[in-house]
N, C-alpha and C. Protein backbone atom coordinates (compact mmCIF):
# COMPACT_ATOMS: atom_id res chain seq x y z
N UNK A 1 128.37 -42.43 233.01
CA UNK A 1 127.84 -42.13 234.33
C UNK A 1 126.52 -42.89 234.48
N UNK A 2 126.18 -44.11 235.37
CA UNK A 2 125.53 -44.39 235.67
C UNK A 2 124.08 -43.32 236.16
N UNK A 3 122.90 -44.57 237.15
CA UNK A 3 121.72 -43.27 236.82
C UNK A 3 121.63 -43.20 238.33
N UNK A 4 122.23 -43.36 239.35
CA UNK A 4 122.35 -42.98 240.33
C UNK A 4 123.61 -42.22 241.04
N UNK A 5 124.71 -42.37 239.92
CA UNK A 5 125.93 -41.13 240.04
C UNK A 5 125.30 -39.81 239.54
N UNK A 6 124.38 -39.73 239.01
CA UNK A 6 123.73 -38.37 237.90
C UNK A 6 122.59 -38.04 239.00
N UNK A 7 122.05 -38.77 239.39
CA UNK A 7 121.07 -38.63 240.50
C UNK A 7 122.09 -38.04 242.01
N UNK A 8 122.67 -38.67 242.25
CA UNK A 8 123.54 -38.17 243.55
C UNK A 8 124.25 -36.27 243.56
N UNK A 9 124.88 -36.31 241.86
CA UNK A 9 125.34 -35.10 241.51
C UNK A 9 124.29 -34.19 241.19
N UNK A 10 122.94 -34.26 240.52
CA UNK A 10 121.61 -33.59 240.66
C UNK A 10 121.68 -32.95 242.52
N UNK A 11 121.47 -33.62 243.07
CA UNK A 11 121.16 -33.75 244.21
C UNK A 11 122.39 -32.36 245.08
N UNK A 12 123.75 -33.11 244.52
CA UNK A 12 124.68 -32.23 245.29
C UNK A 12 124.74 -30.55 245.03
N UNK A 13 124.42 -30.97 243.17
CA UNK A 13 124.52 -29.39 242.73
C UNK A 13 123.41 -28.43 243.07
N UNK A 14 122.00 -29.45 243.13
CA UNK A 14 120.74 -28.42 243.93
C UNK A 14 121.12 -28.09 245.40
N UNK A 15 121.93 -28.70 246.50
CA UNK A 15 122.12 -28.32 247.71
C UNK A 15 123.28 -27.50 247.80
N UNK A 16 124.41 -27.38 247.01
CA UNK A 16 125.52 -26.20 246.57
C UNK A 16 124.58 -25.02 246.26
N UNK A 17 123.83 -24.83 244.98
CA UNK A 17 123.45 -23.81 244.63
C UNK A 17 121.88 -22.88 245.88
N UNK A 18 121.42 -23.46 246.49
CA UNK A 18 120.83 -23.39 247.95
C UNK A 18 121.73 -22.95 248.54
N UNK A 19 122.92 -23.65 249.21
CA UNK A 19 123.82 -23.08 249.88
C UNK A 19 124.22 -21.26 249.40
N UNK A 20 124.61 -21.66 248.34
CA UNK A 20 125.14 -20.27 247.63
C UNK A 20 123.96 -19.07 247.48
N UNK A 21 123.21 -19.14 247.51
CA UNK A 21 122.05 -17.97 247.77
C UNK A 21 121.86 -17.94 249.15
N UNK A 22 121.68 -19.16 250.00
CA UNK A 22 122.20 -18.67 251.80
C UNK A 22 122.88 -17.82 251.75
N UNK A 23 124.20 -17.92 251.20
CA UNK A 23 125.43 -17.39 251.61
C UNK A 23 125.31 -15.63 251.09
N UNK A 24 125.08 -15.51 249.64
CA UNK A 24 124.67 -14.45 249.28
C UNK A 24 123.70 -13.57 250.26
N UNK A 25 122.55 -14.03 250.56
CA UNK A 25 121.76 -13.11 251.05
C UNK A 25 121.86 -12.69 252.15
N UNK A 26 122.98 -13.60 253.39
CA UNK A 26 123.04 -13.85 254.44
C UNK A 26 124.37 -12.14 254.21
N UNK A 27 125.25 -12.08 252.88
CA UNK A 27 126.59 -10.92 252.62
C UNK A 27 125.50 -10.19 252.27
N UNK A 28 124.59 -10.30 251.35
CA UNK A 28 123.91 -8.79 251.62
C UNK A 28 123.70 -8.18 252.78
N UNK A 29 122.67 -8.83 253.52
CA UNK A 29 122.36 -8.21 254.70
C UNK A 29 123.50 -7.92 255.49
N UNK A 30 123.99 -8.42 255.67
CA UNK A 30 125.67 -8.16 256.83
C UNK A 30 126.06 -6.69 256.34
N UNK A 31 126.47 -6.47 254.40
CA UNK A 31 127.28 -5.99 254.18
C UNK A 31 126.61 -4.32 254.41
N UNK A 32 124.60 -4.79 254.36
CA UNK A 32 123.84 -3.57 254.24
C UNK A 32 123.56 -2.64 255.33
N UNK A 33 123.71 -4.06 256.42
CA UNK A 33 123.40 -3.25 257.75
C UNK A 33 124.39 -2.50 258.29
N UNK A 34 125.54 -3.09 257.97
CA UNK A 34 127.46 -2.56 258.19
C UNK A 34 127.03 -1.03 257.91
N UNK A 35 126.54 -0.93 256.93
CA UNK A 35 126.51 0.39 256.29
C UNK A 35 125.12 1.67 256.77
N UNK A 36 124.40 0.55 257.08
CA UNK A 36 122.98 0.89 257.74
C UNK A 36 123.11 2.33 258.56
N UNK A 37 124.29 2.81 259.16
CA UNK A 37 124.09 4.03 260.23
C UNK A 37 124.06 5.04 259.35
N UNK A 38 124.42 4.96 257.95
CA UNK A 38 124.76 6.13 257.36
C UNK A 38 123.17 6.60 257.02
N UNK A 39 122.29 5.61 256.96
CA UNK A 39 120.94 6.21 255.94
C UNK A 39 120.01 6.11 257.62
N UNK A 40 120.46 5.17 258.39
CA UNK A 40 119.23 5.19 259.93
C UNK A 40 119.11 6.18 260.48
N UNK A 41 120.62 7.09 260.83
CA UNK A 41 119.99 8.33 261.29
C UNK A 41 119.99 9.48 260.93
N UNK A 42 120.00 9.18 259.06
CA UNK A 42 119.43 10.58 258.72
C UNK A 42 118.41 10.20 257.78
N UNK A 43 117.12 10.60 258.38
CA UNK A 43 116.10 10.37 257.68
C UNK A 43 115.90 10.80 256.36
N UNK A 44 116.51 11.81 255.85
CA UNK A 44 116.67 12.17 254.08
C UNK A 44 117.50 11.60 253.09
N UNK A 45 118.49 10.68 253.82
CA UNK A 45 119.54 10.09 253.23
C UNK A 45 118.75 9.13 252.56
N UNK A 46 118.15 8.26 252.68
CA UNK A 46 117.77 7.22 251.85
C UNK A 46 116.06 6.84 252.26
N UNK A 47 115.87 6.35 251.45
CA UNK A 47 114.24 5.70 251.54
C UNK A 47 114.58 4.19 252.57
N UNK A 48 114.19 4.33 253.95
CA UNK A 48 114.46 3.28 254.90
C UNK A 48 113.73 1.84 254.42
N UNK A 49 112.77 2.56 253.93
CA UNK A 49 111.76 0.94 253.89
C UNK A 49 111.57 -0.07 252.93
N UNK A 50 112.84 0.69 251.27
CA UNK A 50 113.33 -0.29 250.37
C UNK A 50 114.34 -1.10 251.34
N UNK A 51 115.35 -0.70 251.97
CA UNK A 51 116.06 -1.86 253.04
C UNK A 51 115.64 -2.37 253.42
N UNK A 52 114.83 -2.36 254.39
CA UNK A 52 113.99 -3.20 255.13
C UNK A 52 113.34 -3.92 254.33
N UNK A 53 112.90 -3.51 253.13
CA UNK A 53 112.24 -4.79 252.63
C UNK A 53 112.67 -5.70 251.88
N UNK A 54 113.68 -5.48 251.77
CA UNK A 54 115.28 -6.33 251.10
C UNK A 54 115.40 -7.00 252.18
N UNK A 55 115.65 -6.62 253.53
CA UNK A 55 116.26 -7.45 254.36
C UNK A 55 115.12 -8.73 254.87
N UNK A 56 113.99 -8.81 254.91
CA UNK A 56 112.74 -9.10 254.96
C UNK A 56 112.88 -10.07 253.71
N UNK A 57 113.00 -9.76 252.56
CA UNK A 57 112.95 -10.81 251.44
C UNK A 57 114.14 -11.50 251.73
N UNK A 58 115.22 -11.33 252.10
CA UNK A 58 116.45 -12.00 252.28
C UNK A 58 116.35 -12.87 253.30
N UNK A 59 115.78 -12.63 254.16
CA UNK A 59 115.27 -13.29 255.17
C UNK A 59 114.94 -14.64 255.16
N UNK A 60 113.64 -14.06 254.30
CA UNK A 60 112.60 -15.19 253.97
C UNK A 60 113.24 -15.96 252.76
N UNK A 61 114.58 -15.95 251.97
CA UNK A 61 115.26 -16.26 251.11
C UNK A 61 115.88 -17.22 251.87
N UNK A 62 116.94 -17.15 252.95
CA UNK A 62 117.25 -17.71 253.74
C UNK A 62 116.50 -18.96 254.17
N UNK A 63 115.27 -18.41 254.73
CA UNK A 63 114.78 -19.46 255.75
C UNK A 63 113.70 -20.78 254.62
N UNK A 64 113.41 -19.65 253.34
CA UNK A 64 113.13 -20.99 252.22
C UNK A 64 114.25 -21.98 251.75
N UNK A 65 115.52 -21.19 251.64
CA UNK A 65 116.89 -22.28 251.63
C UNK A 65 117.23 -23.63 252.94
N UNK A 66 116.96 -23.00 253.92
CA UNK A 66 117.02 -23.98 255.16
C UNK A 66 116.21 -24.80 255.09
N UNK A 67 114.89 -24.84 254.85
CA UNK A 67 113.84 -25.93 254.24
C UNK A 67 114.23 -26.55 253.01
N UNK A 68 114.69 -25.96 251.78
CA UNK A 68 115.07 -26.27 250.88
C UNK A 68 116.16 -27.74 251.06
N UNK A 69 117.14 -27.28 251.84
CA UNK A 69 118.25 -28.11 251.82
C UNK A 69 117.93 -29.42 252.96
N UNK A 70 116.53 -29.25 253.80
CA UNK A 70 116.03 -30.29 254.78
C UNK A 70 115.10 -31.29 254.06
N UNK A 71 114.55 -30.88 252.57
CA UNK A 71 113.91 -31.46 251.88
C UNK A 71 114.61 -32.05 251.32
N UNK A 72 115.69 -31.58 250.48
CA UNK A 72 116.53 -32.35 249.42
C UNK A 72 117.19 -33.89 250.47
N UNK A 73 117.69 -33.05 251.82
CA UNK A 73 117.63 -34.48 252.74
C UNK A 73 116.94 -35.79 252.74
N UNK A 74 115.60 -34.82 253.28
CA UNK A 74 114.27 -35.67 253.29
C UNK A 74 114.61 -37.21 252.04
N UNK A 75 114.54 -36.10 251.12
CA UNK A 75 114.02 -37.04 249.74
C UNK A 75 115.00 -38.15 249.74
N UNK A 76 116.66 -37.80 249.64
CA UNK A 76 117.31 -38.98 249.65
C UNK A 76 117.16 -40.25 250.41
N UNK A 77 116.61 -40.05 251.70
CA UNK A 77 116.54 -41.09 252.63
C UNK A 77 115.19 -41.20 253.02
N UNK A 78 114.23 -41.10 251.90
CA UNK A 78 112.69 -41.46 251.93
C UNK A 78 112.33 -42.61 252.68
N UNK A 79 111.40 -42.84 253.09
CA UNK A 79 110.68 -43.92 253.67
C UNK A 79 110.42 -44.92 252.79
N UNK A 80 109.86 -44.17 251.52
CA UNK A 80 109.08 -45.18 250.63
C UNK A 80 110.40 -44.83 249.62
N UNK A 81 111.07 -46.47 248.95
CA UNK A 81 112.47 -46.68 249.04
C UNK A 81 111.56 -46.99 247.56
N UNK A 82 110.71 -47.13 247.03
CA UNK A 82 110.09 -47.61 245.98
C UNK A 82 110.37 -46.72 244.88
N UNK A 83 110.31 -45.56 244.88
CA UNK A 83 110.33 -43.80 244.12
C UNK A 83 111.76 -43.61 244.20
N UNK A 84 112.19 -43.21 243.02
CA UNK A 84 113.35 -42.59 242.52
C UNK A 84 113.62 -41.27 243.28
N UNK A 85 114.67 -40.86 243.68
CA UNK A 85 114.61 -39.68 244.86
C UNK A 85 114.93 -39.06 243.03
N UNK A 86 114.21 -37.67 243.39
CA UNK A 86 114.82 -36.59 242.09
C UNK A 86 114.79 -35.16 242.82
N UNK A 87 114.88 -34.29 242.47
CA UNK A 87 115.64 -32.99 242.99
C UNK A 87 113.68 -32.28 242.26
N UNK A 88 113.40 -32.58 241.60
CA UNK A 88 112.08 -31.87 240.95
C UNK A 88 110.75 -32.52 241.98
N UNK A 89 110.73 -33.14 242.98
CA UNK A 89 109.78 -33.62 243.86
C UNK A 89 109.00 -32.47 244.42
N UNK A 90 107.89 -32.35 244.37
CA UNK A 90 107.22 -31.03 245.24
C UNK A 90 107.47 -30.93 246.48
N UNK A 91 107.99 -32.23 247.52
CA UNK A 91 108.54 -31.46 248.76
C UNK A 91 109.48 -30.89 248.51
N UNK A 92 110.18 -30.49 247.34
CA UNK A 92 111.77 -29.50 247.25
C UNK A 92 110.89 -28.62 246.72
N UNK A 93 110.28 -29.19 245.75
CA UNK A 93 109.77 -27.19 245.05
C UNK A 93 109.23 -26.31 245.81
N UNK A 94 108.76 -26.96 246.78
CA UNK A 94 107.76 -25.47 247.20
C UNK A 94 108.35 -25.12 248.38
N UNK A 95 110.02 -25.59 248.47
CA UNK A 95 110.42 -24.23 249.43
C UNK A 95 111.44 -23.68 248.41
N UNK A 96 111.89 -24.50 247.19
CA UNK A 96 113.02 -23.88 246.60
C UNK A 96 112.57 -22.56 245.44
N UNK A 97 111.26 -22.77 244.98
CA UNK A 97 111.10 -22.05 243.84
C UNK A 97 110.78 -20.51 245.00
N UNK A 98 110.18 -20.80 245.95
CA UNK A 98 110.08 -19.16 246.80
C UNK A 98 111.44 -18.80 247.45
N UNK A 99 112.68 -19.73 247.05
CA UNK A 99 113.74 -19.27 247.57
C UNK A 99 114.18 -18.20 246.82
N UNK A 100 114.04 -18.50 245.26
CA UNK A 100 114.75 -18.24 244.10
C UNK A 100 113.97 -16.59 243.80
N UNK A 101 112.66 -16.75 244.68
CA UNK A 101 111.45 -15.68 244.28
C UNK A 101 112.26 -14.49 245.02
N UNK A 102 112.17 -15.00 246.50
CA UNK A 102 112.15 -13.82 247.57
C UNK A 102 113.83 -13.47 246.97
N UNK A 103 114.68 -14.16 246.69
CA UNK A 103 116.23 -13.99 246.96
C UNK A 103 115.99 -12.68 246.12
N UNK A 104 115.62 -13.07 244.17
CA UNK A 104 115.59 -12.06 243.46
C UNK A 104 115.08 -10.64 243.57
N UNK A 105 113.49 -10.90 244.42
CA UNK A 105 113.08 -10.03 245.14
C UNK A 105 113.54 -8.82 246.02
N UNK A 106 114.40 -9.41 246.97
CA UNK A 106 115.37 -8.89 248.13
C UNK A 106 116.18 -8.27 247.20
N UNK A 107 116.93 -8.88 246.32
CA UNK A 107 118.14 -7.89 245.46
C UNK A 107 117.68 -6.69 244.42
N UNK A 108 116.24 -6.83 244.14
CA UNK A 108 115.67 -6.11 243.07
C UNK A 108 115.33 -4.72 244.15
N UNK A 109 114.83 -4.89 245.84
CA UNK A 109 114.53 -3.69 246.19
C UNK A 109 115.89 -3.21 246.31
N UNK A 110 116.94 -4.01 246.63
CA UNK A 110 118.79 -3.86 247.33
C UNK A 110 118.85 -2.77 246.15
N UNK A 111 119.02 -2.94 244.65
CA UNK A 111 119.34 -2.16 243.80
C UNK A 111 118.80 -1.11 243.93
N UNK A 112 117.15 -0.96 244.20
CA UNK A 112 116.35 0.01 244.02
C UNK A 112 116.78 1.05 245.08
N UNK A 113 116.84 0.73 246.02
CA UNK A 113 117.51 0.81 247.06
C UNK A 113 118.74 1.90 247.14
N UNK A 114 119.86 0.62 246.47
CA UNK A 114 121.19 1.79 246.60
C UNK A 114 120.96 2.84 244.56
N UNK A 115 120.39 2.66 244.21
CA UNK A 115 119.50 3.00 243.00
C UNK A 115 119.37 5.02 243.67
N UNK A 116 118.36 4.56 244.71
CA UNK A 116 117.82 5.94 245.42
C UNK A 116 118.89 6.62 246.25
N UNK A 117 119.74 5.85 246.53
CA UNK A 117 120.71 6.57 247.24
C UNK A 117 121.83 7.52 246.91
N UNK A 118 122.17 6.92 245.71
CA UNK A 118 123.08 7.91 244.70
C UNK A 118 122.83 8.95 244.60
């Protein structure tokens, strides 16, 4: 494998695995809110504001992935053609590493969450 087939597949597998935490956080929330009437209107049923703050980190999981995957863009079709495009460039890190933050985040209150509900 050449060093721009390894570079291209770097590239594809960081914008798959972005995708795939979109996709995840995008079935949490769907699958949480689906379920949402059972704990919204009874206020003893569950602690409201671990959800909400799942859905809030998922959110912001999301919308660091959408930057994430506009950067990894970015980089391939740089201006300055001089620099090796790589997937470790700080315009990718600093929306991907708070993707990876908030996503875990969002699922750690999700557990805590259905944790309290049992």
């Amino acid at each position: 494998m050449n060093e721009n087939e390894r570079i291209k597949k770097a590239f594809d597998f960081s914008a798959d695995l972005t995708k795939q935490l979109i996709t995840l956080a995008t079935g949490i929330i769907t699958v949480t809110i689906t379920f949402s009437h059972d704990f919204i209107k009874n206020p003893d049923a569950a602690p409201k504001g671990l959800a909400y703050t799942a859905w809030y980190f998922f959110l912001a999981s999301i919308f660091f992935g959408i930057l994430t995957l506009s950067a990894l863009t970015g980089n391939l079709d740089a201006k300055d053609k001089s620099t090796e495009p790589s997937i470790f460039k700080a315009n990718i890190l600093i929306f991907s590493i708070p993707q990876f933050l908030t996503f875990f985040t969002g699922l750690f209150y999700t557990v805590l969450f259905a944790r309290r509900t049992l």
